[in-house]
N, C-alpha and C. Protein backbone atom coordinates (compact mmCIF):
# COMPACT_ATOMS: atom_id res chain seq x y z
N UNK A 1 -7.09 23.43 -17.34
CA UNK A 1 -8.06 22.43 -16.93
C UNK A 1 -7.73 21.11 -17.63
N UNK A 2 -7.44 20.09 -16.36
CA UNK A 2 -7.52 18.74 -17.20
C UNK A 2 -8.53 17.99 -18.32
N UNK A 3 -8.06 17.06 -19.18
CA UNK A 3 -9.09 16.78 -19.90
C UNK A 3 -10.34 15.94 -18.84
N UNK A 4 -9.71 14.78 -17.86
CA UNK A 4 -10.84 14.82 -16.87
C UNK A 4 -11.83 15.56 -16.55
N UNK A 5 -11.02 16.53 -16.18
CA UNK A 5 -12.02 17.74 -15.37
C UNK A 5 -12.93 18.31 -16.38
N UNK A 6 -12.82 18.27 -18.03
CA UNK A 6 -13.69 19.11 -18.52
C UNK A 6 -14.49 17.92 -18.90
N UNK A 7 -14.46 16.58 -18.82
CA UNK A 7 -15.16 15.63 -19.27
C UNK A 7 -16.00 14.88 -17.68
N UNK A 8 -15.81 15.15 -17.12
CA UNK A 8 -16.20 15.51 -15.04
C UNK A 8 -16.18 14.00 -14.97
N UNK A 9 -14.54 13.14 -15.48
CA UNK A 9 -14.75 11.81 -15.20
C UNK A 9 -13.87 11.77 -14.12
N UNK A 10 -14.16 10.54 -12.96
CA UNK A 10 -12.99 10.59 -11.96
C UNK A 10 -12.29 9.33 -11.93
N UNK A 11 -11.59 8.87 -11.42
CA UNK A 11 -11.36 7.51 -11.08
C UNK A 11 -11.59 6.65 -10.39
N UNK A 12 -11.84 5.53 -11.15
CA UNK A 12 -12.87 4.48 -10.03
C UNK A 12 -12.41 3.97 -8.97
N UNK A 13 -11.17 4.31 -8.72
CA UNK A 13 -10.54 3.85 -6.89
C UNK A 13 -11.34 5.13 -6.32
N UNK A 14 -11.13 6.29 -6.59
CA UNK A 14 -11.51 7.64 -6.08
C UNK A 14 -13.06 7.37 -5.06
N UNK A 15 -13.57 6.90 -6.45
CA UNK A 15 -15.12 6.34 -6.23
C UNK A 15 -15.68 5.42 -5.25
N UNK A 16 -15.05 4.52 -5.72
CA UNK A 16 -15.22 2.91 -4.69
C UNK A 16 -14.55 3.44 -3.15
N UNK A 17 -13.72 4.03 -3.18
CA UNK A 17 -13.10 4.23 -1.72
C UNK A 17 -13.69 5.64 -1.03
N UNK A 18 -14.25 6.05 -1.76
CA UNK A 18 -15.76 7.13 -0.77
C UNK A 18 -16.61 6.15 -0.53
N UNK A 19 -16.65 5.58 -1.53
CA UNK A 19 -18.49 4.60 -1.23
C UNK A 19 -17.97 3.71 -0.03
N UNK A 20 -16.60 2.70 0.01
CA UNK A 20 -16.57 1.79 0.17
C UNK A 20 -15.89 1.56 1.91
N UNK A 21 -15.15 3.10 2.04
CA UNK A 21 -14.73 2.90 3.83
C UNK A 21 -15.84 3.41 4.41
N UNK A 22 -16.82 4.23 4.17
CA UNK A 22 -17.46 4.31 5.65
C UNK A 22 -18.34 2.80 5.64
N UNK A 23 -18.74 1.89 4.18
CA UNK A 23 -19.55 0.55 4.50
C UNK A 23 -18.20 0.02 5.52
N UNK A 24 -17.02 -0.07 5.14
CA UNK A 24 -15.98 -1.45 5.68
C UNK A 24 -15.89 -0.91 7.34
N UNK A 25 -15.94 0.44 7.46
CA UNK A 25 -15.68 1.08 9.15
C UNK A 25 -17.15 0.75 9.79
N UNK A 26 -18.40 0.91 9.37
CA UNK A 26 -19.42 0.53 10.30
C UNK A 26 -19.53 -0.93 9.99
N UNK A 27 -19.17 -1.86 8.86
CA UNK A 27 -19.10 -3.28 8.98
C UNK A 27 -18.20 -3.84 10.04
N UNK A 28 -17.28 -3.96 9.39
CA UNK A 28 -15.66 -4.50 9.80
C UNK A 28 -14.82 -3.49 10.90
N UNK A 29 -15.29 -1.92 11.41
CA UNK A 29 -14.23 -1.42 11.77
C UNK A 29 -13.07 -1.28 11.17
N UNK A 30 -12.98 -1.55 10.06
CA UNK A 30 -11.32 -1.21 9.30
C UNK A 30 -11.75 -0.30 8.35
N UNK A 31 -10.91 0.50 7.82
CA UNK A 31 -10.75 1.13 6.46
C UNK A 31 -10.23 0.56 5.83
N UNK A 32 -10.21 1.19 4.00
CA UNK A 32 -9.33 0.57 2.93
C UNK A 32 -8.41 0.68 3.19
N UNK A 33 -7.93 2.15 3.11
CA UNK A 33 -6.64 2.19 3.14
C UNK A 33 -5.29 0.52 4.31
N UNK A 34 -5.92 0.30 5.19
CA UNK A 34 -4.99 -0.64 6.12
C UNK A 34 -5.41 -1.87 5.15
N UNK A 35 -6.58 -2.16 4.50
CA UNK A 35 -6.64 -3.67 3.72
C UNK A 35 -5.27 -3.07 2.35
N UNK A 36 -5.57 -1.91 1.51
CA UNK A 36 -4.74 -1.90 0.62
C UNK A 36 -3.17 -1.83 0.96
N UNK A 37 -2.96 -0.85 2.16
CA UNK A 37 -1.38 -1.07 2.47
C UNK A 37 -0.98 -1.95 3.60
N UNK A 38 -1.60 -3.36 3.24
CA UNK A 38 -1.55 -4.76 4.57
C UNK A 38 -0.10 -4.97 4.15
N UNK A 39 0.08 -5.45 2.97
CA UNK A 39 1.37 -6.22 3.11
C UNK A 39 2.66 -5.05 2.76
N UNK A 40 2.69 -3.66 2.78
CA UNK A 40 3.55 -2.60 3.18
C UNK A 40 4.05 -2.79 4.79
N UNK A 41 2.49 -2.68 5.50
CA UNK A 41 2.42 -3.07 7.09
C UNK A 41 3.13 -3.63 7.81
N UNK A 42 2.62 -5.53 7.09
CA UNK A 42 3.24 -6.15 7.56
C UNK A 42 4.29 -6.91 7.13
N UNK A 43 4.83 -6.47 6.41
CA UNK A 43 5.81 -6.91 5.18
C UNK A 43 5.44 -8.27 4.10
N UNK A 44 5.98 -8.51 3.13
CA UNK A 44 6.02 -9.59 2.16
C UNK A 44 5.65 -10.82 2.50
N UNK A 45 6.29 -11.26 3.41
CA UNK A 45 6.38 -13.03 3.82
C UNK A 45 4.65 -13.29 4.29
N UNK A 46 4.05 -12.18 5.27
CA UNK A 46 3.17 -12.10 6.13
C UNK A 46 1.87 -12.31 5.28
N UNK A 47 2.12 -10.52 4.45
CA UNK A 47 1.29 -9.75 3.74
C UNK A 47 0.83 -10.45 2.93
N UNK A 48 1.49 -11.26 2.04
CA UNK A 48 0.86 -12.20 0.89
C UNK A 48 0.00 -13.46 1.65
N UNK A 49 0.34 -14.01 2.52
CA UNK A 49 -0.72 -14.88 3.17
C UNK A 49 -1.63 -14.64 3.76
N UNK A 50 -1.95 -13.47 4.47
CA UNK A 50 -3.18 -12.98 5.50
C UNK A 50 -3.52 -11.74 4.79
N UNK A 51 -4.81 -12.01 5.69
CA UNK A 51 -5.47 -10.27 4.70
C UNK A 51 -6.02 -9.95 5.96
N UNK A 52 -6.34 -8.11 6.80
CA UNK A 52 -7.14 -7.57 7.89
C UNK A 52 -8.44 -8.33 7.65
N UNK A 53 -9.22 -8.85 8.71
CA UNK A 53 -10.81 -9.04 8.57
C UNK A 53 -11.63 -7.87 8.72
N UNK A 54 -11.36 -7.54 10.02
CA UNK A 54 -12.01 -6.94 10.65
C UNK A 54 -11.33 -6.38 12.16
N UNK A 55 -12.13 -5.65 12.83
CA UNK A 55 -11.31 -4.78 13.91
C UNK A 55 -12.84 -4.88 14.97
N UNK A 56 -12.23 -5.38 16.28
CA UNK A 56 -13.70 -5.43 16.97
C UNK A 56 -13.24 -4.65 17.86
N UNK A 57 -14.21 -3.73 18.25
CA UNK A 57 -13.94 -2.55 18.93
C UNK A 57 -14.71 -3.71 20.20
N UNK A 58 -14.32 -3.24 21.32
CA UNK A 58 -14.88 -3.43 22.84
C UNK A 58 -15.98 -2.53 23.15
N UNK A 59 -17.14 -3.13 23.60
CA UNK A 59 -18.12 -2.07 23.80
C UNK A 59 -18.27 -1.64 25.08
N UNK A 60 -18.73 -0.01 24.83
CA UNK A 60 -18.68 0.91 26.36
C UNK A 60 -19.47 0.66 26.85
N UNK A 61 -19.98 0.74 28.11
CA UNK A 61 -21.04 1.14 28.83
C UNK A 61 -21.63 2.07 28.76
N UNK A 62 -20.77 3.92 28.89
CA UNK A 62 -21.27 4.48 29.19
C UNK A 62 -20.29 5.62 28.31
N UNK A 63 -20.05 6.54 27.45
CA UNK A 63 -19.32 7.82 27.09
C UNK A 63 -18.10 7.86 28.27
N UNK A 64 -18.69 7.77 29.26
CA UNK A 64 -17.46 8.27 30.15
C UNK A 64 -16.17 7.15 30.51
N UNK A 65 -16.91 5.66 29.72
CA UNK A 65 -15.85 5.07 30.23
C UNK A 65 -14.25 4.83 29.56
N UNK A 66 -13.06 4.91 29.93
CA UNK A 66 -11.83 4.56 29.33
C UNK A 66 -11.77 3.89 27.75
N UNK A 67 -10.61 4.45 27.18
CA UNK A 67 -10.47 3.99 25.89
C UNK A 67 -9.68 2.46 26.27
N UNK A 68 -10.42 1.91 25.26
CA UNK A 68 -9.97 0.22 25.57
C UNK A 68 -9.64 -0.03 24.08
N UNK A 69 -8.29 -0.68 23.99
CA UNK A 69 -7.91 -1.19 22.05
C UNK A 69 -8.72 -2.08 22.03
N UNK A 70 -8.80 -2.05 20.63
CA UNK A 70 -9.49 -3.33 20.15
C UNK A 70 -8.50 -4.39 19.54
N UNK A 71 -9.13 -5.63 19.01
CA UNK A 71 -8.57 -6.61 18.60
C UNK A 71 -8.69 -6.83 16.79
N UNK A 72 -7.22 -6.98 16.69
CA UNK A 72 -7.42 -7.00 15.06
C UNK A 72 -7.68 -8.77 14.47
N UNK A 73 -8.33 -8.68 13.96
CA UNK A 73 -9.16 -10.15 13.19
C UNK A 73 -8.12 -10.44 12.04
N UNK A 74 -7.38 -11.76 12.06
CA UNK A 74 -6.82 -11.72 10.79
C UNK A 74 -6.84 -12.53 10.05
N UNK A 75 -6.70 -13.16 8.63
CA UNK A 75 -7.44 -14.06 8.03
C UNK A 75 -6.38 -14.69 7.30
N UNK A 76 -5.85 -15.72 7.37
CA UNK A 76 -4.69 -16.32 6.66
C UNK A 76 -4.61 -17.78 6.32
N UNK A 77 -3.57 -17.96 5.23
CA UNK A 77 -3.87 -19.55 5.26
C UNK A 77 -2.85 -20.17 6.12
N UNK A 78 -2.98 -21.21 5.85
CA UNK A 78 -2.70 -22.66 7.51
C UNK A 78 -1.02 -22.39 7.78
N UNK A 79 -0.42 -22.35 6.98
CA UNK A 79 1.39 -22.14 7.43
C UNK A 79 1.21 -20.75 7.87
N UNK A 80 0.63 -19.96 7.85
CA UNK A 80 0.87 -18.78 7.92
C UNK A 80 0.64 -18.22 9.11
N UNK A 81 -0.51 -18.99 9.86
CA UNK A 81 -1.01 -18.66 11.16
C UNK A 81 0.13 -18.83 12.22
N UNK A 82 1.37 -19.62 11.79
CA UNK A 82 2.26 -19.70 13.43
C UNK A 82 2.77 -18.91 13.17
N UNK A 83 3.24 -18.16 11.85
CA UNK A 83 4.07 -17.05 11.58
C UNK A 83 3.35 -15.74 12.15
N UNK A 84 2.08 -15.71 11.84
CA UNK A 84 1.39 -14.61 12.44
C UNK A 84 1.60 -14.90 14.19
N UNK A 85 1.28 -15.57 14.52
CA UNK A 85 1.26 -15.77 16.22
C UNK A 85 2.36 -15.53 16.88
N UNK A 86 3.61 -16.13 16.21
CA UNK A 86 5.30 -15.59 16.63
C UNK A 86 5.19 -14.00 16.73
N UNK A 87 5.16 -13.02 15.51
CA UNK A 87 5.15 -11.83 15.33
C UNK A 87 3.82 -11.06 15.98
N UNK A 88 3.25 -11.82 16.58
CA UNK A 88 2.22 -10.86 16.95
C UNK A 88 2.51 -9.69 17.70
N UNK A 89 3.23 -9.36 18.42
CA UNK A 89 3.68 -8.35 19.13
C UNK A 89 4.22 -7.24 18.10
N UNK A 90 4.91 -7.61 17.41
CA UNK A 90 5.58 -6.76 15.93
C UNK A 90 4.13 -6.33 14.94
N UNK A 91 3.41 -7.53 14.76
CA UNK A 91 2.55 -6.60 14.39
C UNK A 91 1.75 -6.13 14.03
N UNK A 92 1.63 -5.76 15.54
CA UNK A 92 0.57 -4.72 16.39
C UNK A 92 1.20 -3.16 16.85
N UNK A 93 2.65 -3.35 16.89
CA UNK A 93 3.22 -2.28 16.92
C UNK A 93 3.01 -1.41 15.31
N UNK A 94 3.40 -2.45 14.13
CA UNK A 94 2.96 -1.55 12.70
C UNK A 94 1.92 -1.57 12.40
N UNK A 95 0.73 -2.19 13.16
CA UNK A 95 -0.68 -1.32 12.54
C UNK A 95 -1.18 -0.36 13.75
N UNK A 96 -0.71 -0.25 14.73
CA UNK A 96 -0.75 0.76 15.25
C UNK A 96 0.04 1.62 14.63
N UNK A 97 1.35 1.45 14.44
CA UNK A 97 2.18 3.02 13.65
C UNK A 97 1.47 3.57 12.46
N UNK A 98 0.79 2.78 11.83
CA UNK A 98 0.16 2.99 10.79
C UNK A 98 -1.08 3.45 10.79
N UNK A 99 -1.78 2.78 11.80
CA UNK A 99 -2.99 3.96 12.31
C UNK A 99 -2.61 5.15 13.09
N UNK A 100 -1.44 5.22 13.43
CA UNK A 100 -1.77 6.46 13.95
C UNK A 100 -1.96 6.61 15.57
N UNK A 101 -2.64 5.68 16.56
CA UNK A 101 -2.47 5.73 17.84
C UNK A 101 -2.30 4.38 18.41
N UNK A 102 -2.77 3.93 19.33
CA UNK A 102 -2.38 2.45 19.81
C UNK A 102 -3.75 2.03 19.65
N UNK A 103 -4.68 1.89 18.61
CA UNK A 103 -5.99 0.98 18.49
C UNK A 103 -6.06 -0.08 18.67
N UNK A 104 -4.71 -1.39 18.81
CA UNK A 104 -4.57 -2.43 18.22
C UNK A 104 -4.46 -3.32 19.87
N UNK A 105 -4.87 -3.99 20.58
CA UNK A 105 -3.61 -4.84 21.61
C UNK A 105 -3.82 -5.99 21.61
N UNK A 106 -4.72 -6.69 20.51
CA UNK A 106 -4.90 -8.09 20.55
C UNK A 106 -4.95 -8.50 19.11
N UNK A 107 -4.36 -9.98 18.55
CA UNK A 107 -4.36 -10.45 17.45
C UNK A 107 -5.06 -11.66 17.64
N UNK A 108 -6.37 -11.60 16.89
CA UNK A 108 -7.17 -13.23 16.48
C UNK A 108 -7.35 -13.51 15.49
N UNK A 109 -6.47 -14.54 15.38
CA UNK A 109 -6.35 -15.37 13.43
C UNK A 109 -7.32 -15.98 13.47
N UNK A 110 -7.93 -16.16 12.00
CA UNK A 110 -8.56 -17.08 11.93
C UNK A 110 -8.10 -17.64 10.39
N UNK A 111 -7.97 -19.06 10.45
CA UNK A 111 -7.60 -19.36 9.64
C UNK A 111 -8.64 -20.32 8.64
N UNK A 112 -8.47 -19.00 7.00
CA UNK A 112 -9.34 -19.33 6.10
C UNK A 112 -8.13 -18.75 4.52
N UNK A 113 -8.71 -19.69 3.24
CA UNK A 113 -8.37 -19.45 2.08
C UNK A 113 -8.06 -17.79 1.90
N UNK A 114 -6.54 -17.52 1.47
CA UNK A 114 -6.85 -16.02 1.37
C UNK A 114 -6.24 -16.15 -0.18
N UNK A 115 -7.15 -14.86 -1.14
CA UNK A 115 -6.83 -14.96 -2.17
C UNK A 115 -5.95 -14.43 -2.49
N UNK A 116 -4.90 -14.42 -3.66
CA UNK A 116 -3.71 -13.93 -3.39
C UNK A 116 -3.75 -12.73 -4.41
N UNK A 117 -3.08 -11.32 -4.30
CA UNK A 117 -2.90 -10.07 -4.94
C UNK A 117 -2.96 -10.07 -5.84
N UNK A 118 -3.65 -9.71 -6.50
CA UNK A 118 -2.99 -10.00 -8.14
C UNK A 118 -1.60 -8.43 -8.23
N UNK A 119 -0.73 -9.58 -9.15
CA UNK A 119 0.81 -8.30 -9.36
C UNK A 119 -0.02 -7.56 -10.47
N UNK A 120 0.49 -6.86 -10.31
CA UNK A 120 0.72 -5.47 -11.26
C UNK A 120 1.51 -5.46 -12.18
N UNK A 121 1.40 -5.63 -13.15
CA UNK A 121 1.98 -6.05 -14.49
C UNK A 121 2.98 -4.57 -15.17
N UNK A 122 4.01 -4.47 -15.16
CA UNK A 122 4.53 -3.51 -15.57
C UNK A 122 5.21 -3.72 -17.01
N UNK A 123 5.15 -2.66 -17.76
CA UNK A 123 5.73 -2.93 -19.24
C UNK A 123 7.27 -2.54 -18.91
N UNK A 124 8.05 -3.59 -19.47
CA UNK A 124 9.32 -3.28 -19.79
C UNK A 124 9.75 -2.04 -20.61
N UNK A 125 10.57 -0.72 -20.09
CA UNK A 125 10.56 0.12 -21.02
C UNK A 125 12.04 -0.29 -21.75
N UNK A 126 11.59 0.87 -23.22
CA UNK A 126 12.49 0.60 -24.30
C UNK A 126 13.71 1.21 -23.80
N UNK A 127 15.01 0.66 -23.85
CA UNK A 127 16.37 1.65 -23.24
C UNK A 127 16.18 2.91 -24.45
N UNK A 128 16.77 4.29 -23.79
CA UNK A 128 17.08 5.28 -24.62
C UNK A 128 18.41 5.71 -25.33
N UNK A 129 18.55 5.90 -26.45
CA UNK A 129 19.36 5.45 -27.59
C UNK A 129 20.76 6.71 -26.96
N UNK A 130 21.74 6.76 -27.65
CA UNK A 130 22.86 7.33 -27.36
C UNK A 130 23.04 8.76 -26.85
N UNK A 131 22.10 9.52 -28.02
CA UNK A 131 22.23 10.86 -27.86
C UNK A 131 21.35 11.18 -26.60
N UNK A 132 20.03 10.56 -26.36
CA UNK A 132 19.64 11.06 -24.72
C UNK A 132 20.41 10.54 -23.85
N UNK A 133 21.08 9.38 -23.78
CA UNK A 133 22.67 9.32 -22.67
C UNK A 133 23.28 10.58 -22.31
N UNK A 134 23.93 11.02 -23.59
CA UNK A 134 24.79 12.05 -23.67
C UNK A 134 24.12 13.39 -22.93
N UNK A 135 22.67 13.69 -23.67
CA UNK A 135 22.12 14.90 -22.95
C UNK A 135 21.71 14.50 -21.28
N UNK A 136 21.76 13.36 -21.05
CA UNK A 136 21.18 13.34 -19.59
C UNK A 136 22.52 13.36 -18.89
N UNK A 137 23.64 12.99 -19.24
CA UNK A 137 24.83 13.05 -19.22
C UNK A 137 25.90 14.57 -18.76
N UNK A 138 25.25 14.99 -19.34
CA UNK A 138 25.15 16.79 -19.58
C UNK A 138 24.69 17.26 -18.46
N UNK A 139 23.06 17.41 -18.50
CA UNK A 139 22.21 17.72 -17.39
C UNK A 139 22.40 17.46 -16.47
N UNK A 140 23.22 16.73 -15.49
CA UNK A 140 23.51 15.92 -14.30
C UNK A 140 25.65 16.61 -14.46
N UNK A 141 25.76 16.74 -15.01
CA UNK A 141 27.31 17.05 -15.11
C UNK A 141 27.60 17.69 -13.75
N UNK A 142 26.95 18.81 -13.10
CA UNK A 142 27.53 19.16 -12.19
C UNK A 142 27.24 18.66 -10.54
N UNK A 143 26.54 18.08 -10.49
CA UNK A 143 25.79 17.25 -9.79
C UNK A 143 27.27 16.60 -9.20
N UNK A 144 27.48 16.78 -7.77
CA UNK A 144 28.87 16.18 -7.21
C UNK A 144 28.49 15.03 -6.52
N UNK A 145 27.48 14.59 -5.62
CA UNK A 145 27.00 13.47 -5.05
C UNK A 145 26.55 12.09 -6.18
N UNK A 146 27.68 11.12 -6.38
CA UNK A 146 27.76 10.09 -7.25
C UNK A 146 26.20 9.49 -7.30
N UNK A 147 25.67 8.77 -5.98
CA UNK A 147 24.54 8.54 -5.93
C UNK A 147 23.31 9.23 -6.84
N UNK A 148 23.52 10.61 -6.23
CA UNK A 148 22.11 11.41 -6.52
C UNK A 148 22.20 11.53 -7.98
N UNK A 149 23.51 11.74 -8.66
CA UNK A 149 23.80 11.62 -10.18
C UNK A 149 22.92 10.40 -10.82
N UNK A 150 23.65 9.62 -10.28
CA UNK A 150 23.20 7.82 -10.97
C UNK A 150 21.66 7.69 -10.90
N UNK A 151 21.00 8.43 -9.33
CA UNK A 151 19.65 7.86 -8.76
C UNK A 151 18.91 9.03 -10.50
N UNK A 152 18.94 10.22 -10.37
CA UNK A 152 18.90 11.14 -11.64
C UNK A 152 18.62 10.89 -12.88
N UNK A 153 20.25 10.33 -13.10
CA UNK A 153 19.99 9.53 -14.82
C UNK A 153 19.01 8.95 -14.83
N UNK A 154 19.01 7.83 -13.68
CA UNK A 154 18.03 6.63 -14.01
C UNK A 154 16.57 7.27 -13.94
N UNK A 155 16.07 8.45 -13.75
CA UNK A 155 14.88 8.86 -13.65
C UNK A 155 14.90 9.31 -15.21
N UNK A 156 15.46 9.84 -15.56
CA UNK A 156 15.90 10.65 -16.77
C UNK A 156 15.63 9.57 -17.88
N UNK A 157 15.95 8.51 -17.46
CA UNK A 157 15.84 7.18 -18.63
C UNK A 157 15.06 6.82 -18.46
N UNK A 158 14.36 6.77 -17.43
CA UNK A 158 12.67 5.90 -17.27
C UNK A 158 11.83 7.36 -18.11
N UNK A 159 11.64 8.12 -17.90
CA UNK A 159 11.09 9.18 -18.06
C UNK A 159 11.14 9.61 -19.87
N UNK A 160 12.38 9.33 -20.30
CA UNK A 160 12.19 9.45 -22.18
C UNK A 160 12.21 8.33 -22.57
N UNK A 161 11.81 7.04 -21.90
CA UNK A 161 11.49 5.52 -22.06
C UNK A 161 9.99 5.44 -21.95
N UNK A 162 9.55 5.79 -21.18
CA UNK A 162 8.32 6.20 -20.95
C UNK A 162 7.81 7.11 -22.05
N UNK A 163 7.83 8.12 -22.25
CA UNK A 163 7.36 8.65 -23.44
C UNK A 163 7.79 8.21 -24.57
N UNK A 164 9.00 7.53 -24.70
CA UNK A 164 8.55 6.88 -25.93
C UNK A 164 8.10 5.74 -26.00
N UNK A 165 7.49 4.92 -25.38
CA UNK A 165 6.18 3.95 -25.26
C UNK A 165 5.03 4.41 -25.61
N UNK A 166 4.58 5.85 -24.80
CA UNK A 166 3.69 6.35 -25.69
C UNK A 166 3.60 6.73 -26.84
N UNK A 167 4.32 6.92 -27.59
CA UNK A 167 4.17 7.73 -28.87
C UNK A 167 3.63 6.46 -29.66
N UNK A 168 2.78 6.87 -30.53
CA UNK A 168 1.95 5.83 -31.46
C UNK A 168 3.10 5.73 -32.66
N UNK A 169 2.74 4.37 -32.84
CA UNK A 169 3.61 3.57 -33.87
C UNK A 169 3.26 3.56 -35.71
């Protein structure tokens, strides 16, 4: 049993994202998940200027009538909107692949201040000293695919770089 689990703490994404997609799906029609993996979606250039608004579903008449896509709402700043309008066809194809069926067949920008991601700050790890070379060196010895060797080590070095960051000083 984890120490979590015996202390019954969870994590506050865990939390916020039960509480927080069924508010954003009966608000907005979107889930988290498509606001958190927007700029995976729609790649870098896009992703950092626009953020999903919202998703307006078309309303039925009646249960029986045809599935109709809806239109994705998108929110970006001012250079960014012709770039969105060029690619619109592109993408609507990746938030449909990404949802999963064809929900998507219309793009309406609207253009407003979008705040920008904050990065994710990663600690530089410490390189590992000679003798774990040698043993990771070892461990990988028979390993015939050059790549998968190299891709290996380098896990091997993040991994006793990493623990030794943790160890208290």
């Amino acid at each position: 049993m984890s120490r979590e689990e015996k202390s019954g703490f969870k994590p506050l994404a865990d939390t916020a994202g039960s509480v927080l997609d069924p508010v954003l799906r009966k608000r907005a029609g979107i889930n988290l998940s498509l606001i958190q993996a927007w700029e995976d979606v729609v790649g870098p250039q896009i992703g950092a200027q626009s953020r999903p608004l919202r998703i307006v579903w078309p309303r039925r008449a009646h249960e029986d009538d045809p599935f109709q896509p809806a239109t994705l709402i998108i929110g970006c700043e001012g250079m960014a909107a012709m770039r969105i309008q060029h690619s619109t066809g592109e993408i609507i194809n990746r938030v449909n692949s990404f949802l999963g069926f064809a929900a998507i067949a219309r793009i309406r920008i609207e253009q407003k201040s979008v705040a920008p991601v904050a990065q994710r700050k990663v600690k530089p790890l410490m390189p590992v000293g000679a003798p774990a070379e040698k043993k990771l060196a070892q461990a990988t010895v028979g390993i015939e695919d050059e790549a998968l060797r190299a891709s290996l080590m380098q896990l091997g070095r993040n991994i006793l770089a990493e623990k030794a960051n943790k160890k208290p000083r």
